[in-house]
C-alpha atoms as a PDB file:
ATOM      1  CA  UNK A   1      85.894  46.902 228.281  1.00  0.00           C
ATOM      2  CA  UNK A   2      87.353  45.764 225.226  1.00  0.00           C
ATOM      3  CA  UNK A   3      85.586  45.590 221.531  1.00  0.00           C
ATOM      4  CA  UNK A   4      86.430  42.073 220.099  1.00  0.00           C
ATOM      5  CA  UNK A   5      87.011  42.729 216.311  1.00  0.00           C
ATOM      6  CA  UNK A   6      86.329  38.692 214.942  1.00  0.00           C
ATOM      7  CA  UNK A   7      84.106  38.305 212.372  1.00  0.00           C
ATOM      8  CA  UNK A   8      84.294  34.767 213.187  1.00  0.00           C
ATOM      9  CA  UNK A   9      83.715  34.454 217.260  1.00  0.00           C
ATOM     10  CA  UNK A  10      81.635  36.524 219.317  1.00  0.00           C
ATOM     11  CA  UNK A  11      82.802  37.497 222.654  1.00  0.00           C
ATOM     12  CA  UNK A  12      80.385  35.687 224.637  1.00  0.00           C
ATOM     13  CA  UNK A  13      77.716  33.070 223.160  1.00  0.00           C
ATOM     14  CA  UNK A  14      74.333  34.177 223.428  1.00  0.00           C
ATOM     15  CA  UNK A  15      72.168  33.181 225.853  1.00  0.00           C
ATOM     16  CA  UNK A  16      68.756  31.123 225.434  1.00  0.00           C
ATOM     17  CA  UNK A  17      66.648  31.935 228.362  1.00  0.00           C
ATOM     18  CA  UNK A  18      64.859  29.298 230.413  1.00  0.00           C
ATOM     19  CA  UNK A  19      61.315  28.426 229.815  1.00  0.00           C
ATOM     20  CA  UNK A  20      60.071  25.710 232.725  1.00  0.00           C
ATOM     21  CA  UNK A  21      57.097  25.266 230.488  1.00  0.00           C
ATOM     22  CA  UNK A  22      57.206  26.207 226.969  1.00  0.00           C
ATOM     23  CA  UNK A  23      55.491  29.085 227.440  1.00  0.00           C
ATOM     24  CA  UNK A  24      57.218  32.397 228.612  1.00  0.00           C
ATOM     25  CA  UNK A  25      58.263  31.519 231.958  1.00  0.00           C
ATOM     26  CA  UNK A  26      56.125  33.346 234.859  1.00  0.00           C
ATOM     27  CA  UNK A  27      58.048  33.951 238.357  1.00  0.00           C
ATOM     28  CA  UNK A  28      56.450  35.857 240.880  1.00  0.00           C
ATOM     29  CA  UNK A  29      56.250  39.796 240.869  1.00  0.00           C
ATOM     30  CA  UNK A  30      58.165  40.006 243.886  1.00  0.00           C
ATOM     31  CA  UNK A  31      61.255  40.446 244.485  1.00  0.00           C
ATOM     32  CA  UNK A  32      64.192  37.820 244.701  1.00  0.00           C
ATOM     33  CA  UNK A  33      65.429  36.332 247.722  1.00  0.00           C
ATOM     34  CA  UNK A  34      66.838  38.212 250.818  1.00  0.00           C
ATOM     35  CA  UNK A  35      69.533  41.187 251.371  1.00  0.00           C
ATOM     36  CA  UNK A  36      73.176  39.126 250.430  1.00  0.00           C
ATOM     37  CA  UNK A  37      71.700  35.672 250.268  1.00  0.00           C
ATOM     38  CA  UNK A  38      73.654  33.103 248.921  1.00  0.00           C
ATOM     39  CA  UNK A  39      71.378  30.064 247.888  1.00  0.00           C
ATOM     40  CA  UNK A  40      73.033  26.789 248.989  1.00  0.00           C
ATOM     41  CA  UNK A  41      74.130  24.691 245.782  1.00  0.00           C
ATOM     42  CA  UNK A  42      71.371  22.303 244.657  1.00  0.00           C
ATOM     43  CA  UNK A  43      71.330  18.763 244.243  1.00  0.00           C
ATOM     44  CA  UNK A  44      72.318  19.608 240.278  1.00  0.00           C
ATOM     45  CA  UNK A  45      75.484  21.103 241.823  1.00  0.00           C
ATOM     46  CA  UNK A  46      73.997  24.169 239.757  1.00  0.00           C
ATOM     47  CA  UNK A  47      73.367  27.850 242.575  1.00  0.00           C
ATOM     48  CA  UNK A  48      69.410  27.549 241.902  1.00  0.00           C
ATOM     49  CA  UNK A  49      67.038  25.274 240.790  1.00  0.00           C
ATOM     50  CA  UNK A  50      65.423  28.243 238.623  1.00  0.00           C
ATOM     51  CA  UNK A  51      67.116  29.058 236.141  1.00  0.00           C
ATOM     52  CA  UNK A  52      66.539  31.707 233.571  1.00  0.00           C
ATOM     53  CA  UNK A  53      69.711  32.169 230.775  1.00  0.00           C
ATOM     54  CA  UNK A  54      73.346  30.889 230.422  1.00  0.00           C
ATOM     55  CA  UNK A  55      76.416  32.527 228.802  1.00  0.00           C
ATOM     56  CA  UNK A  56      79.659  31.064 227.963  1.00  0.00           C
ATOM     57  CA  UNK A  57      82.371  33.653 226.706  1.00  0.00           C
ATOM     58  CA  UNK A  58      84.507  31.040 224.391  1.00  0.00           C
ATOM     59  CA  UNK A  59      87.198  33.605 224.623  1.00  0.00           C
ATOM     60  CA  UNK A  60      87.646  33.371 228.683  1.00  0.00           C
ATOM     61  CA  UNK A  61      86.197  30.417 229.389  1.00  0.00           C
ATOM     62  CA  UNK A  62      83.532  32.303 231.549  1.00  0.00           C
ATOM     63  CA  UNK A  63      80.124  30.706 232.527  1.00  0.00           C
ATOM     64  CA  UNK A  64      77.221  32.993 233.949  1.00  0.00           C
ATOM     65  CA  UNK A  65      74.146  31.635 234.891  1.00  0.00           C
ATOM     66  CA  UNK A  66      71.192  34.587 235.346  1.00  0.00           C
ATOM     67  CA  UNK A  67      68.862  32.916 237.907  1.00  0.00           C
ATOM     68  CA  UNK A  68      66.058  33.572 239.903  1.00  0.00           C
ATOM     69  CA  UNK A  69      68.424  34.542 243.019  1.00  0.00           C
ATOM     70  CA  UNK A  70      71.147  36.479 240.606  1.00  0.00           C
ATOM     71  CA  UNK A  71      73.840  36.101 238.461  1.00  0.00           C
ATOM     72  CA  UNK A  72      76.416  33.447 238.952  1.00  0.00           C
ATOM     73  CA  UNK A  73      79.988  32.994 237.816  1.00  0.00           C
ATOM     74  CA  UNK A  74      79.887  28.488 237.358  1.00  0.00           C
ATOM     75  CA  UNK A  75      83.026  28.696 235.641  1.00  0.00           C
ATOM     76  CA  UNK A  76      85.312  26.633 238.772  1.00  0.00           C
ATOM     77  CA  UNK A  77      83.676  24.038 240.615  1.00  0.00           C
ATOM     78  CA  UNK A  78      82.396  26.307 243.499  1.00  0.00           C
ATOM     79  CA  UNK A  79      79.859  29.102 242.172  1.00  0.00           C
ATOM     80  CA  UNK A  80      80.340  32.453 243.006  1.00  0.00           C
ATOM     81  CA  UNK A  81      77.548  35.471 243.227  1.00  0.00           C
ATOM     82  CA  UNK A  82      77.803  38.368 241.215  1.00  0.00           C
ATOM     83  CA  UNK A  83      76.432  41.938 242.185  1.00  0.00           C
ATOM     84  CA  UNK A  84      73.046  42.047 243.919  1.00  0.00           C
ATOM     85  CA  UNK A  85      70.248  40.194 244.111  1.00  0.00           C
ATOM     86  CA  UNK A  86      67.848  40.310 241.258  1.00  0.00           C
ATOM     87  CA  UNK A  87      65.673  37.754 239.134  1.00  0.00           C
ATOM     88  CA  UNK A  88      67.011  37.935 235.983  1.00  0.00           C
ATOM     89  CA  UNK A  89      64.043  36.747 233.987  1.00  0.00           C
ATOM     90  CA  UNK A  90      66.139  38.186 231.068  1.00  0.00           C
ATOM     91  CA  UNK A  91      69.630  38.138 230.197  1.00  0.00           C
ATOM     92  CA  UNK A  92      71.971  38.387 227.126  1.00  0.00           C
ATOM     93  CA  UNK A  93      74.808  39.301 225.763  1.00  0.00           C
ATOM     94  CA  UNK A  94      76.450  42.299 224.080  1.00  0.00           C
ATOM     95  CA  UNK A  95      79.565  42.351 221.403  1.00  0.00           C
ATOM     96  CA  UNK A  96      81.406  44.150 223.968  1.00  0.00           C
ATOM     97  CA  UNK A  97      83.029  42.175 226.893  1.00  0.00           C
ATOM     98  CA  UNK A  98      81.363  42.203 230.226  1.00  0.00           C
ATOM     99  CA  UNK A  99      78.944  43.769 228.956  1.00  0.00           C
ATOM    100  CA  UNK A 100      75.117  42.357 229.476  1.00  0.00           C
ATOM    101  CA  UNK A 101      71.884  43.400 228.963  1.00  0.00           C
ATOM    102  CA  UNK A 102      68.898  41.871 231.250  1.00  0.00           C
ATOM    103  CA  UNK A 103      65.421  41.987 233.312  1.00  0.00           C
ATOM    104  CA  UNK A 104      63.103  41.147 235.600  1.00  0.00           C
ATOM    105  CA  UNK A 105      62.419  42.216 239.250  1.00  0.00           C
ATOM    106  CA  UNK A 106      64.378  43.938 241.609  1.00  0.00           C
ATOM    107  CA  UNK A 107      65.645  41.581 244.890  1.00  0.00           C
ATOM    108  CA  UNK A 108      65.427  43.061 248.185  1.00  0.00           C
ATOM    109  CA  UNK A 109      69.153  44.688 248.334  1.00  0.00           C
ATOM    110  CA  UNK A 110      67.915  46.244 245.219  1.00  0.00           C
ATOM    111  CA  UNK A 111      66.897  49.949 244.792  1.00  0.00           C
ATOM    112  CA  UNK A 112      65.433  49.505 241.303  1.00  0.00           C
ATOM    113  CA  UNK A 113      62.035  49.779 240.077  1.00  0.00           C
ATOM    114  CA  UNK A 114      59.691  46.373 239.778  1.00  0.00           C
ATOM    115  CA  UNK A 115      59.771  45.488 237.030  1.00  0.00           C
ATOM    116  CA  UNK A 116      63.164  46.341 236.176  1.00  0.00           C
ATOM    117  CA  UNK A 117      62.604  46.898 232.869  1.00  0.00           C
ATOM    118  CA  UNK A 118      65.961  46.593 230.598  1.00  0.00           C
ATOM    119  CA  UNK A 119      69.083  47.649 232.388  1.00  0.00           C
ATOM    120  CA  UNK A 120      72.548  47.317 231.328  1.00  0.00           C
ATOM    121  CA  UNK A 121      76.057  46.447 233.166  1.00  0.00           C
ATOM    122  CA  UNK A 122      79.055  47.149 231.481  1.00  0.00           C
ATOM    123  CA  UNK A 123      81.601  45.229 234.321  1.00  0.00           C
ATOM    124  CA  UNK A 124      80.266  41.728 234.109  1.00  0.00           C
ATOM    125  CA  UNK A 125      76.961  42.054 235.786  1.00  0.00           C
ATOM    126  CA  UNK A 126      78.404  43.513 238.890  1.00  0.00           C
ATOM    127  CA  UNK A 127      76.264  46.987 239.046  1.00  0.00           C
ATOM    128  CA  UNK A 128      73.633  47.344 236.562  1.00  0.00           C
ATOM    129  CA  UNK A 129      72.476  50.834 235.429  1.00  0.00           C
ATOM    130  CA  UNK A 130      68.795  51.723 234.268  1.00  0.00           C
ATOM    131  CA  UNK A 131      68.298  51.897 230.453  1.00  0.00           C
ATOM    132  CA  UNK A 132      64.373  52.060 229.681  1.00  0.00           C
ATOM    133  CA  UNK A 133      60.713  51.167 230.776  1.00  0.00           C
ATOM    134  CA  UNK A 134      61.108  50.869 233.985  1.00  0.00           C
ATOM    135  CA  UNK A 135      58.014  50.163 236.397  1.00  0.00           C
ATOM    136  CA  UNK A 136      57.156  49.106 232.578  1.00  0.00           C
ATOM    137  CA  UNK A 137      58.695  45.662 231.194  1.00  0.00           C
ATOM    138  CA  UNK A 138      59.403  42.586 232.487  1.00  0.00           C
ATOM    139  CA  UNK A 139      61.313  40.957 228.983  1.00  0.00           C
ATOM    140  CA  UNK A 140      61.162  37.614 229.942  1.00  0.00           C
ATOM    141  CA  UNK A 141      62.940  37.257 226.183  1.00  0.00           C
ATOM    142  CA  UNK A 142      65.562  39.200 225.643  1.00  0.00           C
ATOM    143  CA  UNK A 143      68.444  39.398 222.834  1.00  0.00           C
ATOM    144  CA  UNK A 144      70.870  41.595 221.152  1.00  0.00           C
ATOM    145  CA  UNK A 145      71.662  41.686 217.146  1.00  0.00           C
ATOM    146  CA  UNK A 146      73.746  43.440 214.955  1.00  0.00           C
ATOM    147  CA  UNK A 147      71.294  46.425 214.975  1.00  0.00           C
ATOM    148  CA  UNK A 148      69.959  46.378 218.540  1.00  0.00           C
ATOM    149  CA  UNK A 149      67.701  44.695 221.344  1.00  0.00           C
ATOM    150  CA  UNK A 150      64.930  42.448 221.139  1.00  0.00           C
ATOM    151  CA  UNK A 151      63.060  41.619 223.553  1.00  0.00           C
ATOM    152  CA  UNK A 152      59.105  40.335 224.393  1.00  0.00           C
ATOM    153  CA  UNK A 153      57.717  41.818 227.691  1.00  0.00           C
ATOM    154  CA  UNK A 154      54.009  40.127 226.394  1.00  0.00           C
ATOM    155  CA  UNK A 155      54.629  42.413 223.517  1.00  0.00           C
ATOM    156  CA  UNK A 156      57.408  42.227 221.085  1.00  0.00           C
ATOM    157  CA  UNK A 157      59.462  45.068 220.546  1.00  0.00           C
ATOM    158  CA  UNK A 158      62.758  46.874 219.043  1.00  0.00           C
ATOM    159  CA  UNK A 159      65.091  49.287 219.881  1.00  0.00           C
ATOM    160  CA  UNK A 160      68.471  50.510 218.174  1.00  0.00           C
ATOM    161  CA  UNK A 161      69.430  52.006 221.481  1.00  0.00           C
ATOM    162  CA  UNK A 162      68.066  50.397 224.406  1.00  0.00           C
ATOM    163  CA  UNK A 163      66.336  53.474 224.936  1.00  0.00           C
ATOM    164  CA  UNK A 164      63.560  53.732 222.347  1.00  0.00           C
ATOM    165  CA  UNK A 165      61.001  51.009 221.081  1.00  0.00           C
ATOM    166  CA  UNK A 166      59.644  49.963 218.398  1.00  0.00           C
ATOM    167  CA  UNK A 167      56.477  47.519 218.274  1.00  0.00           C
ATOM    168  CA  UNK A 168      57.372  44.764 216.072  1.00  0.00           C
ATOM    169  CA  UNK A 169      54.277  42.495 214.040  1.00  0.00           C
ATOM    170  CA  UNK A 170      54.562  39.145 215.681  1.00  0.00           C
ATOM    171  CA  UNK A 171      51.583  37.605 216.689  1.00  0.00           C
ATOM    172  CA  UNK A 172      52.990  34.795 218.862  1.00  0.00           C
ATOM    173  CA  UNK A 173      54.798  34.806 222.489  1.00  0.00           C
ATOM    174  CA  UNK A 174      58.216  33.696 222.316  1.00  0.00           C
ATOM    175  CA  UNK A 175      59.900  30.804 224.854  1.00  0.00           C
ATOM    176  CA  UNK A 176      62.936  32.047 224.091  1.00  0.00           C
ATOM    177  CA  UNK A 177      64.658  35.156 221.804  1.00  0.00           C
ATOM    178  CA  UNK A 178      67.999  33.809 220.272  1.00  0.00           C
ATOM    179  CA  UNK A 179      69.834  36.723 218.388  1.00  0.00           C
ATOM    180  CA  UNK A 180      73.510  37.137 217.555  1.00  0.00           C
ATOM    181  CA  UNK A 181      75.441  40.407 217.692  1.00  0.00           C
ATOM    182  CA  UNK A 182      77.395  39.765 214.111  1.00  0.00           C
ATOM    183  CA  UNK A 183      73.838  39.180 212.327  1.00  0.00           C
ATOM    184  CA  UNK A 184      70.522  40.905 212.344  1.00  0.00           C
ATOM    185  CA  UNK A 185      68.863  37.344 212.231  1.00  0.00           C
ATOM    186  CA  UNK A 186      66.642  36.399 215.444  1.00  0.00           C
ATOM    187  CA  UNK A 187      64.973  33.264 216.345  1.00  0.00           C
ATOM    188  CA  UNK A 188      62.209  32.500 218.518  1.00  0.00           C
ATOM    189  CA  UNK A 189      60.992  29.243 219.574  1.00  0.00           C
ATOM    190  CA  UNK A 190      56.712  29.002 220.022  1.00  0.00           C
ATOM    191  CA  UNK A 191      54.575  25.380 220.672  1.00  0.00           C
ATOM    192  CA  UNK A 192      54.275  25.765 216.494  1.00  0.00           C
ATOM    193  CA  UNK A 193      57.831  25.351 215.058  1.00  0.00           C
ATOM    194  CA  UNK A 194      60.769  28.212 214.791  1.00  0.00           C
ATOM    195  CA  UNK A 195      59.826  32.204 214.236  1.00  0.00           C
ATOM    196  CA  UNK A 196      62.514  33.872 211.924  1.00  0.00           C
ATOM    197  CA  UNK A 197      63.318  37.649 211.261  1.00  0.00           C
ATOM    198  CA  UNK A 198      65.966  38.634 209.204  1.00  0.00           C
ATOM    199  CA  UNK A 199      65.336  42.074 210.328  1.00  0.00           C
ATOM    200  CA  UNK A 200      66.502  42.550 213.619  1.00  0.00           C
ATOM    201  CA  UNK A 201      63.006  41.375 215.273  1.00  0.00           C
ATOM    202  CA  UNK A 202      60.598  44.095 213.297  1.00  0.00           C
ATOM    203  CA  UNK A 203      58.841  41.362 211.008  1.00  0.00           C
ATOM    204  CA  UNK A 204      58.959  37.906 211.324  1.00  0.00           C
ATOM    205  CA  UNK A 205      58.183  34.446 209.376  1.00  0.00           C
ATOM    206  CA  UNK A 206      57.614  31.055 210.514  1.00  0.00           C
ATOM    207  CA  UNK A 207      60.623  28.298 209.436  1.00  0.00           C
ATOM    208  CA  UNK A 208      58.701  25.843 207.100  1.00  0.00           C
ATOM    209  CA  UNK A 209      59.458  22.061 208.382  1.00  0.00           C
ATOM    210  CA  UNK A 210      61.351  23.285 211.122  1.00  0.00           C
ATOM    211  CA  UNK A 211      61.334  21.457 214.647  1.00  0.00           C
ATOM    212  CA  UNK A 212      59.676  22.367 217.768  1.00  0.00           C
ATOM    213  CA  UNK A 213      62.395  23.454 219.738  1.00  0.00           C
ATOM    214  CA  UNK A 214      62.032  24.641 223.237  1.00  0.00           C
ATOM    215  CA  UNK A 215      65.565  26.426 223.273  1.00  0.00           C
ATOM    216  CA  UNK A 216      68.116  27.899 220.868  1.00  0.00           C
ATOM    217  CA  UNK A 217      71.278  30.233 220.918  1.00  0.00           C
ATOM    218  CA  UNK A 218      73.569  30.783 218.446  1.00  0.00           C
ATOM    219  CA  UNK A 219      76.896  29.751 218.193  1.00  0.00           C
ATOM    220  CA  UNK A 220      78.088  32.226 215.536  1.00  0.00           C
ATOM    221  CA  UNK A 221      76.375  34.620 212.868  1.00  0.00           C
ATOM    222  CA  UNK A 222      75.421  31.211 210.764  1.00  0.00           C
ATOM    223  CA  UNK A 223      75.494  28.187 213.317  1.00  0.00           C
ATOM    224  CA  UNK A 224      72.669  27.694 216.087  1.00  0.00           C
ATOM    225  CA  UNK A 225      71.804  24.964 218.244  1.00  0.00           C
ATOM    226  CA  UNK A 226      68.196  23.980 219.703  1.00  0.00           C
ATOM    227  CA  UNK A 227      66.945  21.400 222.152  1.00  0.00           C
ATOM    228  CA  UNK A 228      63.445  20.328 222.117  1.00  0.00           C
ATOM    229  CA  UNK A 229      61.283  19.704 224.740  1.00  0.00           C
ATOM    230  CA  UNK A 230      62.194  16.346 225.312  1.00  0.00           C
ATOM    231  CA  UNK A 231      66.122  17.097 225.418  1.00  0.00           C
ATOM    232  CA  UNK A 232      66.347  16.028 221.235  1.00  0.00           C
ATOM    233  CA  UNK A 233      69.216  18.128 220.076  1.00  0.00           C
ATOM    234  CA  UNK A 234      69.483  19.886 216.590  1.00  0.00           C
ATOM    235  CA  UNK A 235      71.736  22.002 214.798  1.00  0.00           C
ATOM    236  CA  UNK A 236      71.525  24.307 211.657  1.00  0.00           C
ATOM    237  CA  UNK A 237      74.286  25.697 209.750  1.00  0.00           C
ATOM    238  CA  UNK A 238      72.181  28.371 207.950  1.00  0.00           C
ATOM    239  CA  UNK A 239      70.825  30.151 210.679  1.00  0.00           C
ATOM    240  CA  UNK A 240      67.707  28.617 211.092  1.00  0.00           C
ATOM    241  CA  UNK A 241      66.429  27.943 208.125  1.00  0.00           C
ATOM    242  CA  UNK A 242      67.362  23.970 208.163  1.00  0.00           C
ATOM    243  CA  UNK A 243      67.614  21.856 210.927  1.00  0.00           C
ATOM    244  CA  UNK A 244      69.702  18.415 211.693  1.00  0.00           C
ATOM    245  CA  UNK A 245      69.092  15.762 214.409  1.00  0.00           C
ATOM    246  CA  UNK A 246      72.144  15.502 216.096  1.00  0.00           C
ATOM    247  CA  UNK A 247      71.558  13.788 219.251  1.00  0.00           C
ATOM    248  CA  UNK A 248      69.991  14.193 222.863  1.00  0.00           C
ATOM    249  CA  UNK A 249      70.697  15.887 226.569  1.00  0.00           C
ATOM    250  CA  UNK A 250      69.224  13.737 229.237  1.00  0.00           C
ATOM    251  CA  UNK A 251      67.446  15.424 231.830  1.00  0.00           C
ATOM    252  CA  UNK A 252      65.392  18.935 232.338  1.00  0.00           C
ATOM    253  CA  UNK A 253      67.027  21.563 230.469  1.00  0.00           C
ATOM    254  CA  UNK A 254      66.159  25.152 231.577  1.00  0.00           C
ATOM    255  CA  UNK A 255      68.856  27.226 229.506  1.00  0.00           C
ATOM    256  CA  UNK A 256      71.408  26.440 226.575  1.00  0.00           C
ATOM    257  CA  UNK A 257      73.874  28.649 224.776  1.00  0.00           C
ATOM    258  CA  UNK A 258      76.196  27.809 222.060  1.00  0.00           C
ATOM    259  CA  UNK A 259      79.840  28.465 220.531  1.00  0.00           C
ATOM    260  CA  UNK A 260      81.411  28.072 217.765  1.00  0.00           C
ATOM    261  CA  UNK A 261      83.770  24.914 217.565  1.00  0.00           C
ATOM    262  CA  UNK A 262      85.396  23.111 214.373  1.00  0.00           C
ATOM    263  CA  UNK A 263      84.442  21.460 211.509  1.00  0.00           C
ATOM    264  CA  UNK A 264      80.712  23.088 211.820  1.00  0.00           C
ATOM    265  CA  UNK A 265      80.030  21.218 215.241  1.00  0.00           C
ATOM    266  CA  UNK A 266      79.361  24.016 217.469  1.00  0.00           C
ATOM    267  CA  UNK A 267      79.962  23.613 221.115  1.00  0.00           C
ATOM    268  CA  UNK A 268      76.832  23.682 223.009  1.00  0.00           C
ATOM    269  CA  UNK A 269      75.954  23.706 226.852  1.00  0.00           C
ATOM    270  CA  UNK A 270      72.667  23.384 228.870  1.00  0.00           C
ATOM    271  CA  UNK A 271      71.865  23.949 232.136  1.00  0.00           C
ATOM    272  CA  UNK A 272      69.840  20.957 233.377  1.00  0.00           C
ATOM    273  CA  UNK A 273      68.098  19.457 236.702  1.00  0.00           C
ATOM    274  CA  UNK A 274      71.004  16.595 237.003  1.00  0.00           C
ATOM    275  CA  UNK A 275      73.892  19.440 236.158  1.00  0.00           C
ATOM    276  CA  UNK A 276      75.684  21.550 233.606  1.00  0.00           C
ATOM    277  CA  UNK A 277      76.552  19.739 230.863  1.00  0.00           C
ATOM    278  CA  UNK A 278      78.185  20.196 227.484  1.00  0.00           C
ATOM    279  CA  UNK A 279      78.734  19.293 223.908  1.00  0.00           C
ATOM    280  CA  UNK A 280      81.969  19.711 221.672  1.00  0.00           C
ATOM    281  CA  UNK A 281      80.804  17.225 218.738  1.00  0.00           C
ATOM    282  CA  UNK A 282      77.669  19.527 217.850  1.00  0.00           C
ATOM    283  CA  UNK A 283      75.603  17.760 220.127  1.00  0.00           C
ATOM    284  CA  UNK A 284      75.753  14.193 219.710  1.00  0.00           C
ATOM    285  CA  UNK A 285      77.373  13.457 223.167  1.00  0.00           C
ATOM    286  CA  UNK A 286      77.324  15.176 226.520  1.00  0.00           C
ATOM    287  CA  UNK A 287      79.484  15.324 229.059  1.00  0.00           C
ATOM    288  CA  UNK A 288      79.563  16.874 232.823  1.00  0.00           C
ATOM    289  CA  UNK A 289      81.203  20.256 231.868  1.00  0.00           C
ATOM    290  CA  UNK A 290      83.441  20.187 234.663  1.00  0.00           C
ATOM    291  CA  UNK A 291      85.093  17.270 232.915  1.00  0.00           C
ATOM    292  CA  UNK A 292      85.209  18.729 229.253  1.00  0.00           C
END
């Protein structure tokens, strides 16, 4: 596990996770699909048709995709399953590499309690280790910042350690959580425009004029990317508090996350019904990512 030290680039973008409906997505309170099962690669060429988050480490060049049947490694052209079988209704990023924080439900290989509550790997999502609330939280939002975890299990709430929680004053329920472990700013999308804290989650304040943005993640401490419910594309280079119409993703999207790139156009990739696609002009133009 190795700290990366650049103020500039975090190790791995953070991940936006997927909202079918832009509401906090509901899966079933079961548990994921069978002992070792491998789902056959969908029509989008994507593991799963249900997906929850997506993280690209701009440092390896490492693509995850937390879905309802696992985590996935989408990096090469075949995908390849990572650790046991859980739905990852949750799933982020921390500074350090290979490390992740996530939750959800336990599959059926899985010895963990239902919900999972948050647990934590530290070798890239290959064994996961129980953190807190267990049996108690499902965060079906779920970030890291500067400061700590976020995440909104119907309630919203802090913690500096994973271990303890704080309840945080937001009365709203989130799509999606999009925090950045270089800043203690968090965004949250919501059917009414773009929730900011400055705070590290514990108060937050609705972006005047903003968009309606179904998903966001940010690229880097300042730059973030969001994609509305109808696949329009928009960027801000003040982390959140402006917005720019940059261009459009054609079909579904169910998760994004973001880099940084040059020239303030952040890289930005979604996981979408017809694929996995990406962005390196800031999102005016996408392209199959297998061919970026």
């Amino acid at each position: 596990m190795t700290l990366h030290s650049s103020p500039r680039r975090p190790v791995a973008a953070v991940v936006a996770a997927s909202a079918l409906l832009f509401t906090v997505s509901a899966c079933s309170q079961g548990t994921a699909g069978a002992p070792g099962a491998s789902p056959s690669t969908t029509s989008s060429g994507l593991p799963s048709s249900h997906v929850h988050g997506l993280s690209v480490n701009s440092e390896t060049g490492q693509i995850l995709l937390a879905a309802h049947e696992g985590l996935f490694d989408i990096s090469k052209n075949t995908s390849v399953k990572i650790g046991a079988t859980n739905d990852l209704m949750g799933f982020t990023a921390a500074m350090d590499e290979g490390v992740f924080y996530a939750s959800g439900h336990p599959g059926k290989d899985s010895t963990m309690p239902n919900p999972l509550g948050l647990v934590k790997s530290t070798d890239g999502g290959k064994t996961w280790e129980q953190v807190s609330r267990q049996g108690e939280s499902d965060f079906h939002a779920l970030t890291t910042t500067k400061t700590g975890i976020v995440g909104f299990d119907g309630t919203m709430r802090t913690s500096t350690d994973g271990k303890t929680w704080k309840t945080a004053a937001a009365g709203f329920a989130p799509a999606v959580l999009a925090g950045n472990p270089y800043s203690d700013t968090v965004l949250a999308t919501t059917p009414e425009g773009v929730q900011r804290s400055a705070d590290a989650g514990n108060t937050w304040t609705l972006v005047p004029a903003a968009p309606v943005i179904q998903f966001v993640a940010f690229a880097s401490a300042a730059e973030a990317a969001g994609v509305a419910p109808d696949g329009t594309v928009y960027t801000s280079a003040d982390a959140g508090l402006s917005w720019k119409n940059t261009g459009k993703i054609n079909g579904s999207v169910q998760a994004v996350a973001a880099s940084e790139g040059s020239k303030g156009s952040p890289w930005i990739w979604a996981a979408t019904t017809a694929g996995l696609v990406v962005s390196t002009d800031g999102g005016a133009t996408f392209r199959p990512a297998d061919a970026a």
